[in-house]
PDB file of N, CA and C in Angstrom:
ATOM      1  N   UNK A   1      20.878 114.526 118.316  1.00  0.00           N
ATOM      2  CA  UNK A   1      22.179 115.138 118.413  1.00  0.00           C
ATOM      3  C   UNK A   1      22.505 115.393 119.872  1.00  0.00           C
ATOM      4  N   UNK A   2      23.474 115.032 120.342  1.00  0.00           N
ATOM      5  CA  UNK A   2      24.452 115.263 121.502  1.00  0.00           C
ATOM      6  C   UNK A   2      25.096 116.445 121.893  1.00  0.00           C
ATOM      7  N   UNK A   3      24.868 117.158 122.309  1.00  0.00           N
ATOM      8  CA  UNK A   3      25.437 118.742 122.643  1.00  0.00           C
ATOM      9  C   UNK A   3      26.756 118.797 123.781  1.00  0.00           C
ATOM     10  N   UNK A   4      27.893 118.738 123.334  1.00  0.00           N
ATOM     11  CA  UNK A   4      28.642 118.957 124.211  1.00  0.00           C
ATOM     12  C   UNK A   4      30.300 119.834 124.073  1.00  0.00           C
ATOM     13  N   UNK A   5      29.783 120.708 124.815  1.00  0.00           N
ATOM     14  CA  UNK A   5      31.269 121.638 124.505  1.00  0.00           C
ATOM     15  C   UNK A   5      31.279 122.594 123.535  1.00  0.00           C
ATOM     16  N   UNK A   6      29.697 122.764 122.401  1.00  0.00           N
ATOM     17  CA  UNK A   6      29.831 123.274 121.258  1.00  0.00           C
ATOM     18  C   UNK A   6      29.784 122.333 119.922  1.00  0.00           C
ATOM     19  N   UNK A   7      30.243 121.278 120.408  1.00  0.00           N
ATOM     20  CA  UNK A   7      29.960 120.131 119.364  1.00  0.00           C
ATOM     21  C   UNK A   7      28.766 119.189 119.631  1.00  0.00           C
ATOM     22  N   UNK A   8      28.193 118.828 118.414  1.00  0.00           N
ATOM     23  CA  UNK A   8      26.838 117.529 117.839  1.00  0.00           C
ATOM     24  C   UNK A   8      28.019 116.414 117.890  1.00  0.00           C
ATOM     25  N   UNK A   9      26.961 115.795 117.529  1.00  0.00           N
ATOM     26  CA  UNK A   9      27.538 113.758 117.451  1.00  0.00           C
ATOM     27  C   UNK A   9      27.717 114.094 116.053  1.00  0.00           C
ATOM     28  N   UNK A  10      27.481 115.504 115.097  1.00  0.00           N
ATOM     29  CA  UNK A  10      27.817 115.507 113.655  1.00  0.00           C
ATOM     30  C   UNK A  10      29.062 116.505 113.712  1.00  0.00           C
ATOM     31  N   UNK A  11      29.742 116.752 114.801  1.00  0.00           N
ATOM     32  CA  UNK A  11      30.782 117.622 114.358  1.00  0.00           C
ATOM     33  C   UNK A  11      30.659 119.276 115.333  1.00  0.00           C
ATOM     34  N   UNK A  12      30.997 120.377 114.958  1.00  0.00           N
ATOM     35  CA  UNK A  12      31.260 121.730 115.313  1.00  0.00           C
ATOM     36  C   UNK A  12      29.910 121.882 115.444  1.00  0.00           C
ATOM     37  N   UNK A  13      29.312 122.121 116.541  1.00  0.00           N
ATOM     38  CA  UNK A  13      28.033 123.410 117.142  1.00  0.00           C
ATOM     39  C   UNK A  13      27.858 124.537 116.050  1.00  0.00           C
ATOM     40  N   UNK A  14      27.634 124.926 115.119  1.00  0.00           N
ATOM     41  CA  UNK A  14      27.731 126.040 114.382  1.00  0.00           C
ATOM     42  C   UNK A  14      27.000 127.643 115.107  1.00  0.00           C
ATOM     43  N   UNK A  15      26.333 127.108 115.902  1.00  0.00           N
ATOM     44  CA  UNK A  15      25.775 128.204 116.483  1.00  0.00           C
ATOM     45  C   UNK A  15      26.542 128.735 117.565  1.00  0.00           C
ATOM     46  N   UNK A  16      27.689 127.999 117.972  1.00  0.00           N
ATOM     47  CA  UNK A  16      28.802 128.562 118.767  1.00  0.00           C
ATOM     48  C   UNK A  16      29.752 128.889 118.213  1.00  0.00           C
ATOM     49  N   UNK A  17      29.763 130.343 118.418  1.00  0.00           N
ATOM     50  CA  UNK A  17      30.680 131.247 117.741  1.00  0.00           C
ATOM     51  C   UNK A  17      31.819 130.684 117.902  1.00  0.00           C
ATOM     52  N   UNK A  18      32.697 130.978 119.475  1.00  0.00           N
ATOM     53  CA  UNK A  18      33.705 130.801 119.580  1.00  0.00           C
ATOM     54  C   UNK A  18      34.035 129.331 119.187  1.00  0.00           C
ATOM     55  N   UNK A  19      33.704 128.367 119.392  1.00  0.00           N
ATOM     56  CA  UNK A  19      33.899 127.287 118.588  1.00  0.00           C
ATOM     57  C   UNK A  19      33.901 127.290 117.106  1.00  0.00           C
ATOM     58  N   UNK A  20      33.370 128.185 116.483  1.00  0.00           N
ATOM     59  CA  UNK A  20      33.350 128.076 115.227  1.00  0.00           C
ATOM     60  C   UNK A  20      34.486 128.869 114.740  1.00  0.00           C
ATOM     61  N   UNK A  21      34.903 129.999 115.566  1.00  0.00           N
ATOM     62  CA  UNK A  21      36.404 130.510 114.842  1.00  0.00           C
ATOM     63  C   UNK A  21      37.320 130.011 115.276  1.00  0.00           C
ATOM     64  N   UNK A  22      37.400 129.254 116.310  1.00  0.00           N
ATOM     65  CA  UNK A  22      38.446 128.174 116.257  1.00  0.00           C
ATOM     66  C   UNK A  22      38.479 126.977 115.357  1.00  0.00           C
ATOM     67  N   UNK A  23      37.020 126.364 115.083  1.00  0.00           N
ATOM     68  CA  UNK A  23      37.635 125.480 113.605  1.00  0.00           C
ATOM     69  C   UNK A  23      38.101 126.301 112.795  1.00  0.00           C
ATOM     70  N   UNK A  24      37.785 127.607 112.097  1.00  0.00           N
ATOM     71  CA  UNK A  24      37.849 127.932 111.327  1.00  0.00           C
ATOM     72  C   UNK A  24      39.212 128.823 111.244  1.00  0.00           C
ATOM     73  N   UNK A  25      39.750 129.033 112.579  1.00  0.00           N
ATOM     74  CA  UNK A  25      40.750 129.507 112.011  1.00  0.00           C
ATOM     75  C   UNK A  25      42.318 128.854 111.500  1.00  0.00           C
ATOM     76  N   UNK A  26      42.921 129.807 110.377  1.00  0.00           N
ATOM     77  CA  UNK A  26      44.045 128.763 110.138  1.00  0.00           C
ATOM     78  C   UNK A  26      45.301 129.550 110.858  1.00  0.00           C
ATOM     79  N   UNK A  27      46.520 128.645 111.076  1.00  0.00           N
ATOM     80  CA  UNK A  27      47.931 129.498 111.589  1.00  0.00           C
ATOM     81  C   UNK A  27      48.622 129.563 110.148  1.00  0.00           C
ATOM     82  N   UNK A  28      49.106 130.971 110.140  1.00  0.00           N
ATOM     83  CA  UNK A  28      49.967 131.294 109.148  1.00  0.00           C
ATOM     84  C   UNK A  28      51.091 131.361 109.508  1.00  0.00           C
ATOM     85  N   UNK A  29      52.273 130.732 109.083  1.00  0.00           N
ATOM     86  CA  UNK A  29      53.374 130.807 108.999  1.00  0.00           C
ATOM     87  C   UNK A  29      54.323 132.742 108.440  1.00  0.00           C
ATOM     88  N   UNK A  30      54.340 133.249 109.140  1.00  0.00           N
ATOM     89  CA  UNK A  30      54.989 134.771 108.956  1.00  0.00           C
ATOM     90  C   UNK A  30      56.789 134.712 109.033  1.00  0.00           C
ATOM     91  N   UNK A  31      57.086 135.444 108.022  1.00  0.00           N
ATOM     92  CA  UNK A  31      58.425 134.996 107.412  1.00  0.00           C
ATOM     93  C   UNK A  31      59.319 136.508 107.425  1.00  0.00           C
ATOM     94  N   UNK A  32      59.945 136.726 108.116  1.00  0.00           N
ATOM     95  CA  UNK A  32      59.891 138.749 108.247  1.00  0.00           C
ATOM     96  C   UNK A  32      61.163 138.615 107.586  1.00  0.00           C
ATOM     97  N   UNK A  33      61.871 139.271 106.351  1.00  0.00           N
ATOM     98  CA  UNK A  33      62.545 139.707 104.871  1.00  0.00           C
ATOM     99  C   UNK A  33      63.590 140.532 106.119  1.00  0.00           C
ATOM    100  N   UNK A  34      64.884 140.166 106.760  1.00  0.00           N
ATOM    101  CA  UNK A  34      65.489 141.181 107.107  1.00  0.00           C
ATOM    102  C   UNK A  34      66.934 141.844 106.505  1.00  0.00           C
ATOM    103  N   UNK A  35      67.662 142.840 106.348  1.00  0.00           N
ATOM    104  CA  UNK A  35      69.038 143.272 105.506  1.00  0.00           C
ATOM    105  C   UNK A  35      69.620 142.340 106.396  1.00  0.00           C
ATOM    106  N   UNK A  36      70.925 142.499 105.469  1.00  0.00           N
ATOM    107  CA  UNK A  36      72.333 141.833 105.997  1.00  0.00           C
ATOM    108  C   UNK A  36      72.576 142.945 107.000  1.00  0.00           C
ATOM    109  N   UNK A  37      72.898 142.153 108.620  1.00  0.00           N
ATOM    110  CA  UNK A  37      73.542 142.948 109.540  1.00  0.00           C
ATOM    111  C   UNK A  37      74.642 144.451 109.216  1.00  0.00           C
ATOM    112  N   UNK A  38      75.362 144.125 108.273  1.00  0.00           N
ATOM    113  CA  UNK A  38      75.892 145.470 107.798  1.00  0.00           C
ATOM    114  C   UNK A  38      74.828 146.411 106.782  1.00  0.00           C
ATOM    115  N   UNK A  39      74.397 146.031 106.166  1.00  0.00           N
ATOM    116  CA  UNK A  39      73.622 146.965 105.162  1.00  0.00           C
ATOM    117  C   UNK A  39      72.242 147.315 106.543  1.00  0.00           C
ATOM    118  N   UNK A  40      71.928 146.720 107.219  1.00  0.00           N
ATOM    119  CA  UNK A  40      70.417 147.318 108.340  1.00  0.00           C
ATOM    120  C   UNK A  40      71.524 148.453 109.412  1.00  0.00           C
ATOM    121  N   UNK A  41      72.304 147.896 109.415  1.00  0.00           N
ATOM    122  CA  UNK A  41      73.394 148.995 110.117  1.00  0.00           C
ATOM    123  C   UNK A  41      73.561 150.311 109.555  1.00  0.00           C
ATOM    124  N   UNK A  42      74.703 149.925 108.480  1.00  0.00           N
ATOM    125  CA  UNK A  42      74.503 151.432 107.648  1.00  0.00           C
ATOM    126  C   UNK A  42      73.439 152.075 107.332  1.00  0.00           C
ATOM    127  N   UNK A  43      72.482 151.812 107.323  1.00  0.00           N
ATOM    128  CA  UNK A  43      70.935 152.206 107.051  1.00  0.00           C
ATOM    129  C   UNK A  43      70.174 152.818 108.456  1.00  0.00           C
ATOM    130  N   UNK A  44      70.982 152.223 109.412  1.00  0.00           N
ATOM    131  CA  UNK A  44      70.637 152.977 110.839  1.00  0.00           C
ATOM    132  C   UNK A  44      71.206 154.293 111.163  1.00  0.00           C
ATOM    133  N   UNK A  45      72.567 154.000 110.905  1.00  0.00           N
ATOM    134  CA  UNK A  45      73.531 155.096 111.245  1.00  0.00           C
ATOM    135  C   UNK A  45      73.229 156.299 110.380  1.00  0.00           C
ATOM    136  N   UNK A  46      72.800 156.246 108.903  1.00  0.00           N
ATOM    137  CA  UNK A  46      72.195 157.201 108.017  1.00  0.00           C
ATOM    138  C   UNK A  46      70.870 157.897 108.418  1.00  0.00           C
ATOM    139  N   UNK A  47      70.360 156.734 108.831  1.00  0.00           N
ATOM    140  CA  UNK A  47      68.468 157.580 109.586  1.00  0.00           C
ATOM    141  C   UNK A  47      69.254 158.230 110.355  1.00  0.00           C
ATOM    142  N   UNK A  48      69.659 157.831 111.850  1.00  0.00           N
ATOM    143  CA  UNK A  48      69.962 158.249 112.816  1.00  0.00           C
ATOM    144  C   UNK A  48      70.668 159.894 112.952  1.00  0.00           C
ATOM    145  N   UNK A  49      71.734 159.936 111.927  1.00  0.00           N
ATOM    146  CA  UNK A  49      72.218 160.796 111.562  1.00  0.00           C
ATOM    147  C   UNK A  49      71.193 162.117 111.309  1.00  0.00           C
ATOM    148  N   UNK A  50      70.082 161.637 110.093  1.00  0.00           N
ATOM    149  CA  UNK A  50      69.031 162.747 109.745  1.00  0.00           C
ATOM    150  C   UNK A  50      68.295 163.264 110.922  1.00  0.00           C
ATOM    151  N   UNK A  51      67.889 161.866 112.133  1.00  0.00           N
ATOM    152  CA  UNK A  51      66.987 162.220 113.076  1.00  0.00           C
ATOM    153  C   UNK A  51      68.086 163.253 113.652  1.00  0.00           C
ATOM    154  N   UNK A  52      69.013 163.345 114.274  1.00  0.00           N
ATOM    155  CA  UNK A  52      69.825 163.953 114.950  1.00  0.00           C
ATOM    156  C   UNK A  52      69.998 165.561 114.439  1.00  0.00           C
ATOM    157  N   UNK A  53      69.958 165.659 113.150  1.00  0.00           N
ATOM    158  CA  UNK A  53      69.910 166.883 112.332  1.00  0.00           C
ATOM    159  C   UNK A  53      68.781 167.826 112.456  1.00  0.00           C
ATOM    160  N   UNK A  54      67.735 167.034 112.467  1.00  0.00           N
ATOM    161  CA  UNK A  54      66.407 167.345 112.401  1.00  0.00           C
ATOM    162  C   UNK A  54      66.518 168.543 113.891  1.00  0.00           C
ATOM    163  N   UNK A  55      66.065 170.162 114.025  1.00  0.00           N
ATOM    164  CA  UNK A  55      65.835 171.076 115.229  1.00  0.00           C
ATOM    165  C   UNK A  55      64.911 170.667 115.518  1.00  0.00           C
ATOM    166  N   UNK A  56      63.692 170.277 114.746  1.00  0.00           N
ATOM    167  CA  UNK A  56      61.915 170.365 115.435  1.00  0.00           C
ATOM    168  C   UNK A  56      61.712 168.966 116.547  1.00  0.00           C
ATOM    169  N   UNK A  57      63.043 167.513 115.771  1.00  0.00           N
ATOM    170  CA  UNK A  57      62.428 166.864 116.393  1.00  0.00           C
ATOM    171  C   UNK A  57      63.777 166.932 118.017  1.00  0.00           C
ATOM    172  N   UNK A  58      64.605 167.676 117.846  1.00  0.00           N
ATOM    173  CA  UNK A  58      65.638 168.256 119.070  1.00  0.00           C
ATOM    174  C   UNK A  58      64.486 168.604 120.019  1.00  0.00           C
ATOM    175  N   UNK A  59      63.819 169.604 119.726  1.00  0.00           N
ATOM    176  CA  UNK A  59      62.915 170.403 120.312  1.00  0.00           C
ATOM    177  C   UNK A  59      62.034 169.165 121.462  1.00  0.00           C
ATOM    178  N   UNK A  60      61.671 168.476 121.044  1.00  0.00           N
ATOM    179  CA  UNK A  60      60.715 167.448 122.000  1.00  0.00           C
ATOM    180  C   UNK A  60      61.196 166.410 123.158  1.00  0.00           C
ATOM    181  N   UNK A  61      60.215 166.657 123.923  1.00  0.00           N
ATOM    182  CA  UNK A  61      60.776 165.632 125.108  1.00  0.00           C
ATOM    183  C   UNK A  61      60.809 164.422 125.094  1.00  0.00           C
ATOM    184  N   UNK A  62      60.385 164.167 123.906  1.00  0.00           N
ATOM    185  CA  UNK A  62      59.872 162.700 123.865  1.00  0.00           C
ATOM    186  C   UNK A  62      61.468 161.596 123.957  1.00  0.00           C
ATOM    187  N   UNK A  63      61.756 160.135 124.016  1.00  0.00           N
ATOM    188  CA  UNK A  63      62.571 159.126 123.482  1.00  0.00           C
ATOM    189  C   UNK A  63      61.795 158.738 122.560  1.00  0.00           C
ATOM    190  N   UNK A  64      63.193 159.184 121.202  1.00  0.00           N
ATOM    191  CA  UNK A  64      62.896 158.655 119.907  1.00  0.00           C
ATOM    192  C   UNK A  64      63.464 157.714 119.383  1.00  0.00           C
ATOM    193  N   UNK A  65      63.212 156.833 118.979  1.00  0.00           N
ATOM    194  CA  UNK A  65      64.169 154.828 118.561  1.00  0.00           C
ATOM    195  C   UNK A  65      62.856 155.027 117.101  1.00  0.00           C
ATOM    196  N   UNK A  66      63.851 154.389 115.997  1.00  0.00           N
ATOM    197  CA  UNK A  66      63.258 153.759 114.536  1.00  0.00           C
ATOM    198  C   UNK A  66      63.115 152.518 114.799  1.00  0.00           C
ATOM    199  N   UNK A  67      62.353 152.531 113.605  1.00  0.00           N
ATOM    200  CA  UNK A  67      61.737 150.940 113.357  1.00  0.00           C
ATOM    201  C   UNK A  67      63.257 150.434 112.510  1.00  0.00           C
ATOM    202  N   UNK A  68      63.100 149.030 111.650  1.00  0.00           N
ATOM    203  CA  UNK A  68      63.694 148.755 110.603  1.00  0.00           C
ATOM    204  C   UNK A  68      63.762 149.351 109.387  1.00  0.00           C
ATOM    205  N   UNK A  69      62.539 149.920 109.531  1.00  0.00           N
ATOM    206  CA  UNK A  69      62.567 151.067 108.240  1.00  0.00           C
ATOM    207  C   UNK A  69      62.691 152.449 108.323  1.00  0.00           C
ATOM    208  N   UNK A  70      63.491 152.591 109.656  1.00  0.00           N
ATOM    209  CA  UNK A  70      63.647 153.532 109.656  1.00  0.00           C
ATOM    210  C   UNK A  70      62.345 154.859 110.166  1.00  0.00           C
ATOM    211  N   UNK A  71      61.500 153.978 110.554  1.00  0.00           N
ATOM    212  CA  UNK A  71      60.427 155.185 110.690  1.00  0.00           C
ATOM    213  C   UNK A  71      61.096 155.622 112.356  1.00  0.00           C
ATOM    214  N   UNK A  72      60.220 156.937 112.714  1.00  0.00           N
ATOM    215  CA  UNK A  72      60.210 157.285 114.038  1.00  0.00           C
ATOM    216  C   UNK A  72      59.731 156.742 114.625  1.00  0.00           C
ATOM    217  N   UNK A  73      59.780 156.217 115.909  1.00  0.00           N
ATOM    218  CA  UNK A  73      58.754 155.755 117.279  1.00  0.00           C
ATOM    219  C   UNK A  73      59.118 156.725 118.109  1.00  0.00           C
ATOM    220  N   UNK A  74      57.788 156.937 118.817  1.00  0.00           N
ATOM    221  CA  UNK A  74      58.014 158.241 119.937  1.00  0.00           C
ATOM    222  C   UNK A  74      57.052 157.398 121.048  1.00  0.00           C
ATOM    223  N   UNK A  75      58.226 157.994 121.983  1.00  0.00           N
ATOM    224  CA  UNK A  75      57.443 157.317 123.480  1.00  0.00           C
ATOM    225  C   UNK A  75      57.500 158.421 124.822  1.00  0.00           C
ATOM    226  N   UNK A  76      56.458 159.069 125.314  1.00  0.00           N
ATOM    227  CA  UNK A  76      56.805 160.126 126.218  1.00  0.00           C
ATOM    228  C   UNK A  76      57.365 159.928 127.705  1.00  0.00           C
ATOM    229  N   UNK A  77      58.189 160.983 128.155  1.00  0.00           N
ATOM    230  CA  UNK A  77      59.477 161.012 129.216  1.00  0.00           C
ATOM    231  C   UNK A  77      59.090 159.933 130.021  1.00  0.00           C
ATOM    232  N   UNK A  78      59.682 159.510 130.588  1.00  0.00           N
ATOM    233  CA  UNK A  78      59.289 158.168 131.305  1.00  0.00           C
ATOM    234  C   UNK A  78      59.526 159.510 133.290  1.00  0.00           C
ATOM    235  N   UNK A  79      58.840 158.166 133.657  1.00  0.00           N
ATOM    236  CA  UNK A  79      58.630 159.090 135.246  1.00  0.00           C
ATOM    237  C   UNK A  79      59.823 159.073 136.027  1.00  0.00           C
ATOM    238  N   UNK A  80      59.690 159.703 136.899  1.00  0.00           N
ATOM    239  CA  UNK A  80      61.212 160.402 137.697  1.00  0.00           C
ATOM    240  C   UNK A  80      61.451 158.874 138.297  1.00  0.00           C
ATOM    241  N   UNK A  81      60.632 158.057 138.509  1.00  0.00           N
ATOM    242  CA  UNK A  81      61.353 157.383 139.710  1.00  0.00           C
ATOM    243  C   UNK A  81      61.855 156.193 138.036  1.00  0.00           C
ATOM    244  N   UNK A  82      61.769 156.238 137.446  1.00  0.00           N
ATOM    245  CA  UNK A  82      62.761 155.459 135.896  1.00  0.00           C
ATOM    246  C   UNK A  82      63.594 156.060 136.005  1.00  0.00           C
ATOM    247  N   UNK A  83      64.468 157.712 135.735  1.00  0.00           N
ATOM    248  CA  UNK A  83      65.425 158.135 136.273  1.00  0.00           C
ATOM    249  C   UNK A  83      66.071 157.543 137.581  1.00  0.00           C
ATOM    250  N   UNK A  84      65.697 157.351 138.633  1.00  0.00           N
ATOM    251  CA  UNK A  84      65.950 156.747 139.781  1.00  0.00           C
ATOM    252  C   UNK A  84      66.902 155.299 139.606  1.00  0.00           C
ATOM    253  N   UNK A  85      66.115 154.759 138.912  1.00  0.00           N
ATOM    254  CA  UNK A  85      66.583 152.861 138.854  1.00  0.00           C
ATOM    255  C   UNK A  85      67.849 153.305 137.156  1.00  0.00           C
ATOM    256  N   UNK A  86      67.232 154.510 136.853  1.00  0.00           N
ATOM    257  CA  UNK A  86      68.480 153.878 135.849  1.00  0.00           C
ATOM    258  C   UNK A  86      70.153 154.360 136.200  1.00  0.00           C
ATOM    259  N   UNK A  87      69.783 155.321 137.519  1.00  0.00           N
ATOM    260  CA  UNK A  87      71.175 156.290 138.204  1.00  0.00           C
ATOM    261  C   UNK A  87      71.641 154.971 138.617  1.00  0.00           C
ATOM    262  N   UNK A  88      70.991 154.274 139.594  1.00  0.00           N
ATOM    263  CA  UNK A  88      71.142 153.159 140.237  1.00  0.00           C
ATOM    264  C   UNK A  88      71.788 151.928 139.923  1.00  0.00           C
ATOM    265  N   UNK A  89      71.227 151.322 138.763  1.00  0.00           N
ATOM    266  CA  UNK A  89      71.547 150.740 137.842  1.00  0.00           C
ATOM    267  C   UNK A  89      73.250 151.352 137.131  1.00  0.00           C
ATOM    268  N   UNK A  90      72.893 152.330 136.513  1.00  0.00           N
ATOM    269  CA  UNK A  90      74.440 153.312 135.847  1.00  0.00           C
ATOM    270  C   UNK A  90      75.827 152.682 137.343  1.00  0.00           C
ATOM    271  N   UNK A  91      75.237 152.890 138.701  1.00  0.00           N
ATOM    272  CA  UNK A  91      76.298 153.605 139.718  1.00  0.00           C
ATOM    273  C   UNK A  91      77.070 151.981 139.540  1.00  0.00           C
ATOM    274  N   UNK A  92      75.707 150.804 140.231  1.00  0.00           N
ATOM    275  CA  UNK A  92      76.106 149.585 140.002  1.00  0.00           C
ATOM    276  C   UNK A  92      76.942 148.771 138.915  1.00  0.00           C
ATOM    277  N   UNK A  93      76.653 149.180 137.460  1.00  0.00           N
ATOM    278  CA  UNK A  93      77.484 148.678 136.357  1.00  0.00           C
ATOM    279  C   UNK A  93      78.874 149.730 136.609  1.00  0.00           C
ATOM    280  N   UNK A  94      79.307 150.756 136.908  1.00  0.00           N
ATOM    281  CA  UNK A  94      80.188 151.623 137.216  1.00  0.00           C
ATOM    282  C   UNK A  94      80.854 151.101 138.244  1.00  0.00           C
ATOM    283  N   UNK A  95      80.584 150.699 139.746  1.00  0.00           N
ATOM    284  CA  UNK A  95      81.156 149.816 140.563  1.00  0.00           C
ATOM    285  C   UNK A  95      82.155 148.102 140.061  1.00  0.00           C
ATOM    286  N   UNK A  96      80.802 147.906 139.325  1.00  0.00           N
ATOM    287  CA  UNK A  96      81.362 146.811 138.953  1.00  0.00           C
ATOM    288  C   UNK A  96      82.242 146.431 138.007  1.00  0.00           C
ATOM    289  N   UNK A  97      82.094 147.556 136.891  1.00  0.00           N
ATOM    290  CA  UNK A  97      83.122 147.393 135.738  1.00  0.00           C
ATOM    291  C   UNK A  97      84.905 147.243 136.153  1.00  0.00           C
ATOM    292  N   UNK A  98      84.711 147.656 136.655  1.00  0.00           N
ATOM    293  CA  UNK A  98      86.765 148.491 136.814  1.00  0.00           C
ATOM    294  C   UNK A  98      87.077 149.059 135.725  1.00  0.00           C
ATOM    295  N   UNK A  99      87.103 149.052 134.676  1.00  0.00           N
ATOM    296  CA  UNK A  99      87.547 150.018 133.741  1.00  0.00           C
ATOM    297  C   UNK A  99      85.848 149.971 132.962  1.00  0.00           C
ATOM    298  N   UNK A 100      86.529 150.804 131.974  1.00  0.00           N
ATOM    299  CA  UNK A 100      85.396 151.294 131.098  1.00  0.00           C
ATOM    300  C   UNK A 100      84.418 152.085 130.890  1.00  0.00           C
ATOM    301  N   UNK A 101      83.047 152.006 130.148  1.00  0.00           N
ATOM    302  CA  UNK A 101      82.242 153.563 130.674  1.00  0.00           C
ATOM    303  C   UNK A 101      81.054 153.011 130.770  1.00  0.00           C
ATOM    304  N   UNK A 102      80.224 153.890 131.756  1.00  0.00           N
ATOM    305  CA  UNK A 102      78.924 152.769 131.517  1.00  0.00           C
ATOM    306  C   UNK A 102      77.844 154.788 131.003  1.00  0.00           C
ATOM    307  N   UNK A 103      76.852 154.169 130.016  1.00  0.00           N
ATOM    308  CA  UNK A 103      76.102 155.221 129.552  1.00  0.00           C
ATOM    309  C   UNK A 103      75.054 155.470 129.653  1.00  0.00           C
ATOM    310  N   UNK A 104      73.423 156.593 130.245  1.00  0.00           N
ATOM    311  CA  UNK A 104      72.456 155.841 130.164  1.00  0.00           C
ATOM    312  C   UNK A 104      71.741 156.751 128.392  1.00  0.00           C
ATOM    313  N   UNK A 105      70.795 156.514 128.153  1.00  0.00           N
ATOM    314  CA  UNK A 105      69.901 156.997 127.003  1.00  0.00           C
ATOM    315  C   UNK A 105      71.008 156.983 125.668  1.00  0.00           C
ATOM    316  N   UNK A 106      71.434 155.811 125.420  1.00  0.00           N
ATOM    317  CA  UNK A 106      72.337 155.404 124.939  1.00  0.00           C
ATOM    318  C   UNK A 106      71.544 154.596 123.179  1.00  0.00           C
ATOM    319  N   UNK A 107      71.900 155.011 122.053  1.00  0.00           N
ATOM    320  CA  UNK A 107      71.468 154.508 120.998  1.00  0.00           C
ATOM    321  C   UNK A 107      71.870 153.799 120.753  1.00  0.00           C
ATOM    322  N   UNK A 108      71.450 152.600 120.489  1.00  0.00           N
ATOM    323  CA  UNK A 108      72.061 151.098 119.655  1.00  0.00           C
ATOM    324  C   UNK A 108      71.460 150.842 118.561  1.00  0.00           C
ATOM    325  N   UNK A 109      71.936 150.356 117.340  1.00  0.00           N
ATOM    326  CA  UNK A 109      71.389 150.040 116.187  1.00  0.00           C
ATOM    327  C   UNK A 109      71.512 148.561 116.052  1.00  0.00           C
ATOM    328  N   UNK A 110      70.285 147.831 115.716  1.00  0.00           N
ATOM    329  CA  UNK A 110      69.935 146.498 116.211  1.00  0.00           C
ATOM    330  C   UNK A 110      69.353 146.119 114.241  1.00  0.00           C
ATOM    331  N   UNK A 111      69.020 145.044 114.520  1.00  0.00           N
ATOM    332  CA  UNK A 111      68.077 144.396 113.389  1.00  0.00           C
ATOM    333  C   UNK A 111      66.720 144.982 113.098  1.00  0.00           C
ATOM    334  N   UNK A 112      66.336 145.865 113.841  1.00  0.00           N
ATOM    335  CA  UNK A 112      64.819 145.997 114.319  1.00  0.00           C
ATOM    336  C   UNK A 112      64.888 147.526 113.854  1.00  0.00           C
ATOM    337  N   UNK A 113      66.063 148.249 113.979  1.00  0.00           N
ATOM    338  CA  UNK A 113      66.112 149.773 114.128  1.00  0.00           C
ATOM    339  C   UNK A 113      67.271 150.368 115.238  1.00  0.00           C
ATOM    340  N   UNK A 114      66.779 151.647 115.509  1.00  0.00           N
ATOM    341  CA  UNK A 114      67.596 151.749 116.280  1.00  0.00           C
ATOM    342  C   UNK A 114      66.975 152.603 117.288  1.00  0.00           C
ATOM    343  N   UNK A 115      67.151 151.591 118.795  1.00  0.00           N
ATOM    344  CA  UNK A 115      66.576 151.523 119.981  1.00  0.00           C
ATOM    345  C   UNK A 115      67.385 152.360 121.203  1.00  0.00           C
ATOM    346  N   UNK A 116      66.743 152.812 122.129  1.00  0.00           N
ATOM    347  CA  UNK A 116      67.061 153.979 123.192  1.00  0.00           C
ATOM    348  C   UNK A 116      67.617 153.116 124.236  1.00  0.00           C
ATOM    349  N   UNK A 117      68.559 152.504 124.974  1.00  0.00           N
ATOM    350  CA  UNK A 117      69.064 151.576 125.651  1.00  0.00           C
ATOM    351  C   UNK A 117      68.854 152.328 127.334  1.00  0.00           C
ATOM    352  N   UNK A 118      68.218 152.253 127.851  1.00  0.00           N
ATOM    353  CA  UNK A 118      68.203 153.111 129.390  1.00  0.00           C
ATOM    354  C   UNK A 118      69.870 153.025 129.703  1.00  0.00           C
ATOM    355  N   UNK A 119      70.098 151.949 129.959  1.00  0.00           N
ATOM    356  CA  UNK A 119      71.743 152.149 130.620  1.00  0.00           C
ATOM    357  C   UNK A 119      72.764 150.870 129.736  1.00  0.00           C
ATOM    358  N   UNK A 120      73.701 151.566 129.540  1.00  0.00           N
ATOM    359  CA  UNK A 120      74.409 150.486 128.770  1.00  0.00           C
ATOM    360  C   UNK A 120      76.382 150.479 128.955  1.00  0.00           C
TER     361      UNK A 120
END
């Protein structure tokens, strides 16, 4: 037998791991079930609504964005100099607009949930 790379002149090295979970592994095709853009919407605006109601979760410093199902994600204050780039960012889209409003920590309701937009 011929040893090379992990493989015999009969095929896969079996005693090499990593060669062996690469024959062995298979790719699965993942297929993600999502609502119709209006029904994942209304379904945002309803969480969103409760999160907003909610005092305990008012109370925290955290940025809070849902999943698709609506769960919580919590992510803690981001650092002063992120404040910095997003003033920056805000002054620049504000310069540039001529009319309109520009916002930062801004909620959008997406396919995914509904996400904390730094500046929008």
């Amino acid at each position: 037998m011929v040893r090379d790379g992990g493989y015999t002149s009969h095929g896969p090295n079996p005693s090499c791991l990593a060669c062996f979970s690469i024959i062995e592994s298979v790719l699965v095709a993942l297929t993600i079930q999502l609502r119709p853009s209006a029904q994942q919407t209304a379904f945002n605006l309803k969480r969103w609504a409760e999160i907003l109601a909610d005092p305990e979760l008012a109370r925290l410093p955290h940025r809070i964005e849902t999943d698709r199902h609506g769960h919580i994600l919590m992510s803690p204050p981001p650092a002063p100099q992120h404040g910095n780039f997003q003033s920056e960012i805000a002054h620049n889209l504000r310069s540039l607009l001529g009319s309109g409003r520009v916002i930062t920590e801004c909620p959008l309701s997406t396919s995914d949930g509904v996400k904390a937009l730094d500046v929008a």
